[in-house]
C-alpha atoms as a PDB file:
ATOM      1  CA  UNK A   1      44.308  11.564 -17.571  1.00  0.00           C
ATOM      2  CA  UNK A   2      44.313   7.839 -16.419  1.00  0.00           C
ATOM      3  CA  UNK A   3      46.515   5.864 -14.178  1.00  0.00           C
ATOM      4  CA  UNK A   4      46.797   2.140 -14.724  1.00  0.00           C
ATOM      5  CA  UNK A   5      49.055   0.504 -12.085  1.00  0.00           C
ATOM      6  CA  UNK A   6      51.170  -2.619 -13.061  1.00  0.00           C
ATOM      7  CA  UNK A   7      53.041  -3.749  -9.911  1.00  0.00           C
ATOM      8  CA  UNK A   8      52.631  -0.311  -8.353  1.00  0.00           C
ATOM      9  CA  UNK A   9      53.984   1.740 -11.718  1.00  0.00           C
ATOM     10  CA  UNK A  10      51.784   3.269 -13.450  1.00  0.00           C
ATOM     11  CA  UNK A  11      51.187   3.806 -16.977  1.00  0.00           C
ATOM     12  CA  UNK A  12      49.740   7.468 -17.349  1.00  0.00           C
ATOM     13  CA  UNK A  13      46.874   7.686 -20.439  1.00  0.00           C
ATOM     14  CA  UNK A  14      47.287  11.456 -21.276  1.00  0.00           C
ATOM     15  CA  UNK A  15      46.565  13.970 -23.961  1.00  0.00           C
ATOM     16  CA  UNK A  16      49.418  16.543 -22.947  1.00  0.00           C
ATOM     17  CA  UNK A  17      53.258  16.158 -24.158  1.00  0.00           C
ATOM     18  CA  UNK A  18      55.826  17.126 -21.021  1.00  0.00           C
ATOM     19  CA  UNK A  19      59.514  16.786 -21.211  1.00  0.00           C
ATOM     20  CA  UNK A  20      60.417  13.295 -20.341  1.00  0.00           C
ATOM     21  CA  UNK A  21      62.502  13.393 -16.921  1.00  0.00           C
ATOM     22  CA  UNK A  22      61.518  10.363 -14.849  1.00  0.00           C
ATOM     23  CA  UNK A  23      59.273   8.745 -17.423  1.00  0.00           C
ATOM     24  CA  UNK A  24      59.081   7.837 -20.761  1.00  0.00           C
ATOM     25  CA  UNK A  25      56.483   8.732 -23.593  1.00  0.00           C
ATOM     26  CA  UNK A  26      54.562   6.541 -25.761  1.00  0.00           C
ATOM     27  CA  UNK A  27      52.435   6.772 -28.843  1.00  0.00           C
ATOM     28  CA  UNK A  28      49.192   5.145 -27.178  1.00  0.00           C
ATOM     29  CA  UNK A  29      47.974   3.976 -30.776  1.00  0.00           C
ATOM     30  CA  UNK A  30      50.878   2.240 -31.806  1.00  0.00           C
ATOM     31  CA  UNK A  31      52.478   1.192 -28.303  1.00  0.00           C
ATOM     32  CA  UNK A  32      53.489  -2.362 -27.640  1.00  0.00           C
ATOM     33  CA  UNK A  33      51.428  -2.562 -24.871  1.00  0.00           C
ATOM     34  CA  UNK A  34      54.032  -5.720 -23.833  1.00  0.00           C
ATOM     35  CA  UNK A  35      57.253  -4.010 -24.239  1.00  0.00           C
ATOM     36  CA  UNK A  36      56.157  -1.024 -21.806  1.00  0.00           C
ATOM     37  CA  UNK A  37      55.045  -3.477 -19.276  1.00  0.00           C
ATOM     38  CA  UNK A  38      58.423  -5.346 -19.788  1.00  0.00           C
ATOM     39  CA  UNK A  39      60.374  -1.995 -19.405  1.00  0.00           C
ATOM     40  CA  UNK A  40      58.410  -0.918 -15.977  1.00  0.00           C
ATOM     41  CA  UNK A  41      58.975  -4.856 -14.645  1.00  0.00           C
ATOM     42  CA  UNK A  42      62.863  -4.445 -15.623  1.00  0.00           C
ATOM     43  CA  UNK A  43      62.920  -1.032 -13.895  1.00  0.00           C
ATOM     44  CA  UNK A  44      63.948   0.313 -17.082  1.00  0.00           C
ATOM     45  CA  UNK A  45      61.838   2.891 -16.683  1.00  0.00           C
ATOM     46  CA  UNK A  46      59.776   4.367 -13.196  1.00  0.00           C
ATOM     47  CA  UNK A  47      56.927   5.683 -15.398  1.00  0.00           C
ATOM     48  CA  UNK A  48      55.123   5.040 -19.112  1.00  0.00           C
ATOM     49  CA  UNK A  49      53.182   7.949 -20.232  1.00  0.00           C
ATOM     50  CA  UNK A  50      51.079   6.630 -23.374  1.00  0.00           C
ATOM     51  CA  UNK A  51      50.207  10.140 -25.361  1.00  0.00           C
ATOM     52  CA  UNK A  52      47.089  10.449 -27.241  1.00  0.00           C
ATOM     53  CA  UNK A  53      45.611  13.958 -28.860  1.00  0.00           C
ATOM     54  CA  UNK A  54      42.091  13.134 -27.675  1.00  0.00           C
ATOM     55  CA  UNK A  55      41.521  12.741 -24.258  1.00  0.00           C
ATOM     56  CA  UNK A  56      38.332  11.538 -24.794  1.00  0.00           C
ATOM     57  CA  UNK A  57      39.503   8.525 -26.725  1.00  0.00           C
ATOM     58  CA  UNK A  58      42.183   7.421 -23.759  1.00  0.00           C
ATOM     59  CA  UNK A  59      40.806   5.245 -22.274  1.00  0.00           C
ATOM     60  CA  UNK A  60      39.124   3.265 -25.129  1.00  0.00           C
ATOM     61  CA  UNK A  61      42.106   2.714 -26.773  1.00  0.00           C
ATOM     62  CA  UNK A  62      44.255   1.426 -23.903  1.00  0.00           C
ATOM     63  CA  UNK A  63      41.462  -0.543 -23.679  1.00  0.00           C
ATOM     64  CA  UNK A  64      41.492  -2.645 -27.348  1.00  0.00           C
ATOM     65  CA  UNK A  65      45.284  -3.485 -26.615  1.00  0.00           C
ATOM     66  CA  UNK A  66      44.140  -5.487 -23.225  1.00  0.00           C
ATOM     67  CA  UNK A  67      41.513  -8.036 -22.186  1.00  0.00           C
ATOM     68  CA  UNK A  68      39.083  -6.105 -19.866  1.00  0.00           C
ATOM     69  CA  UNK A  69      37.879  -7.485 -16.265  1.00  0.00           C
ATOM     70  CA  UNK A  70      35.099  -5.699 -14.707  1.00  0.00           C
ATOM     71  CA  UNK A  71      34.560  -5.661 -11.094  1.00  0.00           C
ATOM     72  CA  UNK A  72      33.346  -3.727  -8.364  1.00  0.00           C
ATOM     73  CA  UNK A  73      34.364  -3.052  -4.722  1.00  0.00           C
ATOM     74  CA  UNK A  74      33.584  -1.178  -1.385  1.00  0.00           C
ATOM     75  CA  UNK A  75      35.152   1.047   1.171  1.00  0.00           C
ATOM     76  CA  UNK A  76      32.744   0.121   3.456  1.00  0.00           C
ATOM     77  CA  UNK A  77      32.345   2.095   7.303  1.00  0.00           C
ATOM     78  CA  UNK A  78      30.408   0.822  10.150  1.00  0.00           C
ATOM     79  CA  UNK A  79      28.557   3.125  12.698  1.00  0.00           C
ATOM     80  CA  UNK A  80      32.212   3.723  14.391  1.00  0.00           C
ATOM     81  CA  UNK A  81      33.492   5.562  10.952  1.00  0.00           C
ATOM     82  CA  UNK A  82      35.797   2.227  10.735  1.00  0.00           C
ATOM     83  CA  UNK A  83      37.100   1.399   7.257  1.00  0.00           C
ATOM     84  CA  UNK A  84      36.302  -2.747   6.522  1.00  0.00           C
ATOM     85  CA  UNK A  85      39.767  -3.631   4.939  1.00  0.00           C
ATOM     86  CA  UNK A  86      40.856  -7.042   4.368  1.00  0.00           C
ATOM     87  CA  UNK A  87      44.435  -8.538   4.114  1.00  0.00           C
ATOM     88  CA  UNK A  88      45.449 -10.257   0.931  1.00  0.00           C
ATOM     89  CA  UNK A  89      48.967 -11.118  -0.643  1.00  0.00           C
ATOM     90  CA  UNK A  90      50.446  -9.143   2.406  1.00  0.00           C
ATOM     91  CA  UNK A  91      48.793  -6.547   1.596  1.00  0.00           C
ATOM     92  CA  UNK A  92      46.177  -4.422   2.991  1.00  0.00           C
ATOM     93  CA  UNK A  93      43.444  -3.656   0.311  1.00  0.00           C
ATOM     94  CA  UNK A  94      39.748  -2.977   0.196  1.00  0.00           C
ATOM     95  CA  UNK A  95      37.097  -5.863  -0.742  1.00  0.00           C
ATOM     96  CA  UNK A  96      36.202  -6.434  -4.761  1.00  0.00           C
ATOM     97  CA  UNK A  97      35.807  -8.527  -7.040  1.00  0.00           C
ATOM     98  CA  UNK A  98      34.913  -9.211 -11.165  1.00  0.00           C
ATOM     99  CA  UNK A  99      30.765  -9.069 -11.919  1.00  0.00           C
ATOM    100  CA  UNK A 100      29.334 -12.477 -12.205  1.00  0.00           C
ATOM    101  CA  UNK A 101      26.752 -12.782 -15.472  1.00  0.00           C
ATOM    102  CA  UNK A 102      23.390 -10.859 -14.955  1.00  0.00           C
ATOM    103  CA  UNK A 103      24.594  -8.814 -12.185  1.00  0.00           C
ATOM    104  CA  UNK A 104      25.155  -5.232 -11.932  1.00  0.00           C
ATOM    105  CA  UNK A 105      28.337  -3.448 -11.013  1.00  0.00           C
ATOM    106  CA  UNK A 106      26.575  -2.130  -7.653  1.00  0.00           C
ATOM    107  CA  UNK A 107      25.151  -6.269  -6.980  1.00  0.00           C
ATOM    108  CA  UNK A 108      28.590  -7.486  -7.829  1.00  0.00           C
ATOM    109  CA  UNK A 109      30.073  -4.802  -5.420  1.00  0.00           C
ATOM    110  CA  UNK A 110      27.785  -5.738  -2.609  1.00  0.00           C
ATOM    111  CA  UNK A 111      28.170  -9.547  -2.393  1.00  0.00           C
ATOM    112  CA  UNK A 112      32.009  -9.231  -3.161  1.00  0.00           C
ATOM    113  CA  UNK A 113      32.010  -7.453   0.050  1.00  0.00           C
ATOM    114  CA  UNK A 114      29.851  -9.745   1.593  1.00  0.00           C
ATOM    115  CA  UNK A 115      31.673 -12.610   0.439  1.00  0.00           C
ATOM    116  CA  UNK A 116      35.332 -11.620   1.405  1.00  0.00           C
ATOM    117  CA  UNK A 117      34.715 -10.389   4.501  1.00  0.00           C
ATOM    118  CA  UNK A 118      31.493 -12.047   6.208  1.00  0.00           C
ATOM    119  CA  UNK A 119      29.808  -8.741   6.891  1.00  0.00           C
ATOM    120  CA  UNK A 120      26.463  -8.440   6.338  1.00  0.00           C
ATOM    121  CA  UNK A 121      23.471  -5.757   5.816  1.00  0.00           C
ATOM    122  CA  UNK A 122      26.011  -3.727   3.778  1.00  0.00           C
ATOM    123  CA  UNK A 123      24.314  -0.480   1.426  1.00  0.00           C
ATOM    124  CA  UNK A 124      26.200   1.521  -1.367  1.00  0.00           C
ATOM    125  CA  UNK A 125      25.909   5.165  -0.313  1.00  0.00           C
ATOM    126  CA  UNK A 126      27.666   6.558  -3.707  1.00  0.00           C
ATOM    127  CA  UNK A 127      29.735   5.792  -6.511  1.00  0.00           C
ATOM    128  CA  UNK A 128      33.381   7.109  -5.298  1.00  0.00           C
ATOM    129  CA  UNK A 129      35.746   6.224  -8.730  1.00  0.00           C
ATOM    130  CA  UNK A 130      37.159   4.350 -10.926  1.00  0.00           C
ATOM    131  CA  UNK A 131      40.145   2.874 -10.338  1.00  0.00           C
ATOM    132  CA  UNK A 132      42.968   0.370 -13.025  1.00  0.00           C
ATOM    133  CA  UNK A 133      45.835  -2.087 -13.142  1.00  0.00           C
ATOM    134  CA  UNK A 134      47.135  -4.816 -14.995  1.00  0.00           C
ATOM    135  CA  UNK A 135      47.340  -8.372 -13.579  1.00  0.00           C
ATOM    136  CA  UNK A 136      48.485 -11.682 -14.994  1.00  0.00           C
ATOM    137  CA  UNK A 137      46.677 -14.724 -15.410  1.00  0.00           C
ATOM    138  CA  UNK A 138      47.498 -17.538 -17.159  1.00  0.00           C
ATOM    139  CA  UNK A 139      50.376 -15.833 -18.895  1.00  0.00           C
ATOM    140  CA  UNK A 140      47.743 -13.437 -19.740  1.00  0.00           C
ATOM    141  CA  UNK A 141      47.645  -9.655 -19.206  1.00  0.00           C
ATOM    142  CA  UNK A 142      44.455  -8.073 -18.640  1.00  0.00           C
ATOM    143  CA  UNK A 143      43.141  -4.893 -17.702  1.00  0.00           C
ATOM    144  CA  UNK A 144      41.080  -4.687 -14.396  1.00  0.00           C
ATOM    145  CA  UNK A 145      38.442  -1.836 -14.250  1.00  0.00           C
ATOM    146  CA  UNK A 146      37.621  -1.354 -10.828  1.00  0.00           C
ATOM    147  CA  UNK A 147      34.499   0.682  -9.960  1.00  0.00           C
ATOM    148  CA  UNK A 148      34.558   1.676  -6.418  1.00  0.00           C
ATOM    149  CA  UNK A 149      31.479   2.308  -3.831  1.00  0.00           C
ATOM    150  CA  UNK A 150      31.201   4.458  -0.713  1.00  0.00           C
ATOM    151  CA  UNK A 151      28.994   1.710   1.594  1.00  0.00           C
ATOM    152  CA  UNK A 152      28.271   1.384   4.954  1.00  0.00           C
ATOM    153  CA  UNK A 153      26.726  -1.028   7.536  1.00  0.00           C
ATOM    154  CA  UNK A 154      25.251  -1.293  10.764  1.00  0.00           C
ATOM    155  CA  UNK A 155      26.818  -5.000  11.129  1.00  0.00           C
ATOM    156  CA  UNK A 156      28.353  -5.751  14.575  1.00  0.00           C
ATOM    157  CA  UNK A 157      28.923  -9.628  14.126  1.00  0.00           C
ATOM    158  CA  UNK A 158      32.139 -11.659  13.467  1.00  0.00           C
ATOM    159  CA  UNK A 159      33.959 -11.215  10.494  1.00  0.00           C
ATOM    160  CA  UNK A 160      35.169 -14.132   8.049  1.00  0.00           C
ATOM    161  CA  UNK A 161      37.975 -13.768   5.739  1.00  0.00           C
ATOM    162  CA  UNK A 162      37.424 -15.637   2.248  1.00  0.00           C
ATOM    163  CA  UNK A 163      40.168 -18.034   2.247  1.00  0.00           C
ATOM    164  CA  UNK A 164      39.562 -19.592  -0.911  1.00  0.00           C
ATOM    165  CA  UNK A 165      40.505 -15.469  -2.266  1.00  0.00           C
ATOM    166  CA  UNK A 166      43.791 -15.563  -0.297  1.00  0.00           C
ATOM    167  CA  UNK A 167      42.401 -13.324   1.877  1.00  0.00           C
ATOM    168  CA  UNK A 168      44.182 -14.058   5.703  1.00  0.00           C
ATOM    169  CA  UNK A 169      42.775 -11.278   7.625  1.00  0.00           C
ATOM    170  CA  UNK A 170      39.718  -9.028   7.833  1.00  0.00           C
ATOM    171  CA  UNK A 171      39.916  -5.858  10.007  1.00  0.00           C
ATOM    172  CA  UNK A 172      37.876  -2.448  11.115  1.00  0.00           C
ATOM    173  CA  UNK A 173      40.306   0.099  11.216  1.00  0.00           C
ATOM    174  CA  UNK A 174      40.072   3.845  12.826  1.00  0.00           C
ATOM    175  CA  UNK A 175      41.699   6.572  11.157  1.00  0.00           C
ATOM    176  CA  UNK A 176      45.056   6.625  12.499  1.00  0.00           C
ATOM    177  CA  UNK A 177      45.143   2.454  11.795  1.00  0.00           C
ATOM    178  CA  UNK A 178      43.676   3.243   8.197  1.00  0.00           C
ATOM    179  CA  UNK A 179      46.729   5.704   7.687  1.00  0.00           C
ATOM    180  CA  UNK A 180      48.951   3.173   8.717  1.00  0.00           C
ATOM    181  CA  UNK A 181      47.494   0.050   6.323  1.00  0.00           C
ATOM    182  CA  UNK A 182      47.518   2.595   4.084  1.00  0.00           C
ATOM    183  CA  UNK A 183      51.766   2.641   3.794  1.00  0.00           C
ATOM    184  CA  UNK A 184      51.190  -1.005   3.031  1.00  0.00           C
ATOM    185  CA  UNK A 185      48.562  -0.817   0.376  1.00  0.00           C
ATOM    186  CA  UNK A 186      48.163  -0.751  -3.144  1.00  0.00           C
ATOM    187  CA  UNK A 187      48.845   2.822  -5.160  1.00  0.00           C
ATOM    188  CA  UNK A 188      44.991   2.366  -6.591  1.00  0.00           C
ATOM    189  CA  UNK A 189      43.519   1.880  -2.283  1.00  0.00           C
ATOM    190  CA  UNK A 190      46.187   4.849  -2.216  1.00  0.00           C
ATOM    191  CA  UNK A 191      44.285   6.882  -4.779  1.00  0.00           C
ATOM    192  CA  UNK A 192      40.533   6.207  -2.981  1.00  0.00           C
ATOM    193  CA  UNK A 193      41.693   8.159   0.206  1.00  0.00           C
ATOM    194  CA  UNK A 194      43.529  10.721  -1.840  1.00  0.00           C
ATOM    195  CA  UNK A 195      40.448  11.851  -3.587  1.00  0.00           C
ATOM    196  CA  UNK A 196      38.660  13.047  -0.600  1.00  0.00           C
ATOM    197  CA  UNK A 197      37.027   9.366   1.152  1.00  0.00           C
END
């Protein structure tokens, strides 16, 4: 099973038929990708589940009715245990960002960091997840794959919010402040913490 957010609904990729209560069921092969996204913007429905027998073939074919973005991102903590988070669209979220041509998904997630935030001597630990949503561009939709890092960093110096990303704020955060960014975050930051960061 998959979540893909779209303006904090998701769209569930799954191979197992439920009664529909509070969502609705799709065929995932022949789903109008468009229309389901129009019905969760309209509120017309809280949840799409898109139903496919193989649950090994989920994600692939969500993926051929989409443009695909790549990026990678950190939770990053310093030598206090602080989480790095950065503020963007009045929102509190983690720094990432799409992989630039002839860089790896661990490079790209390490200078996004770098870049958004100002901190410096930052090292991936571990791979934590993979996280997805849809965003617009363009009158676009695509499909951003998000591959998420555990990092950390013995950095003490200033930090410097990327403007030019609409990023307004960039903050260390202790685990009561984390909680409470957290209640104005994004469902996929949500879903980091949730799986045991």
């Amino acid at each position: 099973m998959y979540k893909v957010f779209v303006n904090e609904k998701p769209i569930v990729l799954t191979n197992t038929i439920t009664k529909e209560t509070d969502f609705k069921l799709f065929l995932l092969e022949s789903a109008d990708i468009y229309e389901v996204i129009r019905q969760l913007q309209k509120n017309k429905i809280a949840e799409a589940r898109l139903y496919h027998p193989n649950k090994h073939l989920l994600l692939d074919l969500f993926k051929e009715k989409l443009p695909v973005v790549i990026a990678g991102g950190g939770l990053v903590k310093n030598s206090k245990g602080e989480v790095l988070f950065i503020r963007r669209n009045d929102k509190w979220d983690l720094p990432k960002g799409k992989i630039e041509k002839g860089e790896s998904v661990e490079e790209a997630a390490v200078r996004e960091v770098e870049e958004e935030t100002g901190v410096e001597n930052v090292a991936i630990d571990h791979q934590l997840m993979d996280t997805y949503h849809l965003f617009r561009r363009n009158g676009i939709y695509k499909l951003k794959l998000t591959h998420w890092y555990a990092m950390n960093t013995d950095y003490i110096g200033p930090t410097t919010p990327q403007l030019d990303e609409d990023i307004t704020e960039v903050a260390w955060k202790n685990d009561v402040q984390t909680k409470e960014a957290l209640t104005d975050s994004y469902e996929n930051i949500k879903l980091l913490f949730e799986n045991g960061v």
